[in-house]
C-alpha atoms as a PDB file:
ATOM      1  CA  UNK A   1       0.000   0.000   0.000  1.00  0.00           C
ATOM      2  CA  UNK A   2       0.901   3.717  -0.538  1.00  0.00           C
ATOM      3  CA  UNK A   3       1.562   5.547   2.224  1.00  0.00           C
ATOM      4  CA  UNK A   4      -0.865   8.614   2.731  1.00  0.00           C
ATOM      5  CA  UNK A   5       2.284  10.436   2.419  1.00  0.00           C
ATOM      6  CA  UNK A   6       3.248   9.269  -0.956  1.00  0.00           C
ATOM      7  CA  UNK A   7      -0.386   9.398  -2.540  1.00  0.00           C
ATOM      8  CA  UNK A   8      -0.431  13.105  -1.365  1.00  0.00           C
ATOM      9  CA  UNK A   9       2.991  13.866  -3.498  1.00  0.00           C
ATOM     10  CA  UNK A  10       1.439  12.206  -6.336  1.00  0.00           C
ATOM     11  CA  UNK A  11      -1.821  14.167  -6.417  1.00  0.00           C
ATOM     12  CA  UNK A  12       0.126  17.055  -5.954  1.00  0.00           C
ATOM     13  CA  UNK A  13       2.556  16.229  -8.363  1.00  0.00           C
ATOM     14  CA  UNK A  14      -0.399  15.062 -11.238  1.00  0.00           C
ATOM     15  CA  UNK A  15      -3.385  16.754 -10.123  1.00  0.00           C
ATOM     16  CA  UNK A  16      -5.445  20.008 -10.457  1.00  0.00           C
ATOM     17  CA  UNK A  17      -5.392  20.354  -6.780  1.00  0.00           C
ATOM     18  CA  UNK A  18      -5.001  18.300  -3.705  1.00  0.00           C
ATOM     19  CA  UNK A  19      -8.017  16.847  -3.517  1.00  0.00           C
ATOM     20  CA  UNK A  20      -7.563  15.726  -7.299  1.00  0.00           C
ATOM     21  CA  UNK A  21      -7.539  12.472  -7.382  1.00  0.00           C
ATOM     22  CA  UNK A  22     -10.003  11.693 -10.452  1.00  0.00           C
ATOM     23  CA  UNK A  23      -7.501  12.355 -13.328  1.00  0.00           C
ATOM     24  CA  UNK A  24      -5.760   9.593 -15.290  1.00  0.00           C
ATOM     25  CA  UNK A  25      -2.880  11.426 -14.836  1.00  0.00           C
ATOM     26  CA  UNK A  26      -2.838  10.574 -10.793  1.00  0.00           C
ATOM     27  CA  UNK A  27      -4.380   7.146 -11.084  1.00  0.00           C
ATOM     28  CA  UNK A  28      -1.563   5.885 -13.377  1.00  0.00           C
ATOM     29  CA  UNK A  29       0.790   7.920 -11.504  1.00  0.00           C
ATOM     30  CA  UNK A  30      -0.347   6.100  -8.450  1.00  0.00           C
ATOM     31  CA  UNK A  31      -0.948   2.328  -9.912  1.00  0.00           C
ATOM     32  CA  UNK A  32       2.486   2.556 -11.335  1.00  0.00           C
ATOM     33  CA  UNK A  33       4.131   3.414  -7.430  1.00  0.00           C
ATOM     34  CA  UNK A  34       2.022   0.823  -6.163  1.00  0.00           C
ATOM     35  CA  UNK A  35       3.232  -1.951  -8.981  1.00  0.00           C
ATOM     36  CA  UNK A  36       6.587  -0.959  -8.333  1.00  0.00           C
ATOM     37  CA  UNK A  37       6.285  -1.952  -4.531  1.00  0.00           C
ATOM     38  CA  UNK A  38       4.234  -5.173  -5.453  1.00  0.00           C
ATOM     39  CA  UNK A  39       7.463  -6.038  -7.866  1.00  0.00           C
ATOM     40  CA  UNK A  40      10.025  -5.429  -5.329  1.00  0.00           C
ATOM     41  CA  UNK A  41       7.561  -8.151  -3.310  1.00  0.00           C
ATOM     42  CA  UNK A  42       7.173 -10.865  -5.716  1.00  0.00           C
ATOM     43  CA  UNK A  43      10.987 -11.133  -6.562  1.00  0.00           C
ATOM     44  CA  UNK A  44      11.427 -12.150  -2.900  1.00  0.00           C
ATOM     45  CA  UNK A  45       8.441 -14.185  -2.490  1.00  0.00           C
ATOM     46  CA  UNK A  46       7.923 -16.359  -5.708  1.00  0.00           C
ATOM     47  CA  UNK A  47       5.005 -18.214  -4.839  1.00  0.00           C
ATOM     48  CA  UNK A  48       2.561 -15.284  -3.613  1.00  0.00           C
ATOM     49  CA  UNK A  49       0.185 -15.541  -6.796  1.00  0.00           C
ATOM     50  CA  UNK A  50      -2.679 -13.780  -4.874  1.00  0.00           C
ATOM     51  CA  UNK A  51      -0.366 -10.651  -5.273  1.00  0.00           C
ATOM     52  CA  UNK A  52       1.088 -11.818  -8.482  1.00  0.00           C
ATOM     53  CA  UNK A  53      -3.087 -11.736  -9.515  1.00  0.00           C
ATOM     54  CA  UNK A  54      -3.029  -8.189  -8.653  1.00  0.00           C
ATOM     55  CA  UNK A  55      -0.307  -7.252 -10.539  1.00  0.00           C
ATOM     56  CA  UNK A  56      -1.579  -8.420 -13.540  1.00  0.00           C
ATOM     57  CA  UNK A  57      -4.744  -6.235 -12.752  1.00  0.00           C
ATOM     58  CA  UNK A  58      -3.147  -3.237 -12.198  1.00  0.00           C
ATOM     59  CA  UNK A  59      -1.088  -3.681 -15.159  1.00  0.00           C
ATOM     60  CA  UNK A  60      -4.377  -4.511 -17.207  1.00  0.00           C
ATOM     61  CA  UNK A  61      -5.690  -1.270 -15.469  1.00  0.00           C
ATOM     62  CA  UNK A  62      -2.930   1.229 -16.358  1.00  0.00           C
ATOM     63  CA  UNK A  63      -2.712  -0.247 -19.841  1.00  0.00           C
ATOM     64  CA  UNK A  64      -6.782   0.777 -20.105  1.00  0.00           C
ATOM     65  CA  UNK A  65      -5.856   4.571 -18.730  1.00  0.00           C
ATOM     66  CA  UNK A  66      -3.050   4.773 -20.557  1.00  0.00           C
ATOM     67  CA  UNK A  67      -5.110   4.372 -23.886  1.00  0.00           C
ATOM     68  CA  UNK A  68      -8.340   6.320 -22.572  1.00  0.00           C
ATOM     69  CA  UNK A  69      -5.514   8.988 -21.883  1.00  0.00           C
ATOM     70  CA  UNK A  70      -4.027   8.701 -25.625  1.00  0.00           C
ATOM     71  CA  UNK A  71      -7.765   9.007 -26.969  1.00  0.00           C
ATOM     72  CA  UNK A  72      -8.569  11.860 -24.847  1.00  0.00           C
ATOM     73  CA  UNK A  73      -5.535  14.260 -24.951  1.00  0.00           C
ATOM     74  CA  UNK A  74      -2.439  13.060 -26.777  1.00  0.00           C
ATOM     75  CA  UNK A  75       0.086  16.070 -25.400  1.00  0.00           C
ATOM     76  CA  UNK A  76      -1.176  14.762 -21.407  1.00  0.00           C
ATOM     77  CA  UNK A  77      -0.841  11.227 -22.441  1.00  0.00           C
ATOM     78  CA  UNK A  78       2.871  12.032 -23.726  1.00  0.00           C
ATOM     79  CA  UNK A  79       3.663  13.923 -20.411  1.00  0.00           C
ATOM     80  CA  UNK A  80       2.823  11.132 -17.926  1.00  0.00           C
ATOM     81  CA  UNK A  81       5.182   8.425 -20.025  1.00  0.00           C
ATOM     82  CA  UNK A  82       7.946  10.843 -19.774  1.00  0.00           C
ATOM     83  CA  UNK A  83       6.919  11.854 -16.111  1.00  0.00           C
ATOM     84  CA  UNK A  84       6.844   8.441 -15.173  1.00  0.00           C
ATOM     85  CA  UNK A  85       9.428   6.545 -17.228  1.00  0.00           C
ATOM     86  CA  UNK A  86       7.114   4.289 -18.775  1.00  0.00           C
ATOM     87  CA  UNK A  87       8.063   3.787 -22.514  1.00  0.00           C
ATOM     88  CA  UNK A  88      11.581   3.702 -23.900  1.00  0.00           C
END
């Protein structure tokens, strides 16, 4: 889990405002922190596949924001993979 600390950055960092936490921008911004934690998890413990389920989710879930995103507003969609690292 994110810590109230982190999500607070990230809404900060991605939303409007504070209380912003509706945007694709943030919710990618904030499954992509909280898949990084889950991956740091699973490479010590190999055989957790309820967590290994959820990572495949939130994967499945980003991937679907990521394209409403593209759809929506190209130049906000190219901000957040350079913001967050995603594509190469």
């Amino acid at each position: 889990m994110l810590s109230k600390e982190k999500k607070l950055e990230l809404v900060k960092r991605f939303g409007a405002n504070d209380q912003d936490t509706g945007k694709p921008e943030v919710q990618i911004a904030m499954l992509t922190e909280h898949m990084k934690q889950l991956s740091e998890h699973l490479l010590t413990n190999k055989k957790d596949n309820h967590n290994k389920r959820g990572l495949i989710m939130m994967v499945s879930k980003r991937r679907k924001l990521l394209k409403y995103l593209e759809h929506v507003d190209v130049q906000r969609y190219r901000a957040v993979l350079v913001a967050l690292n995603l594509r190469k």
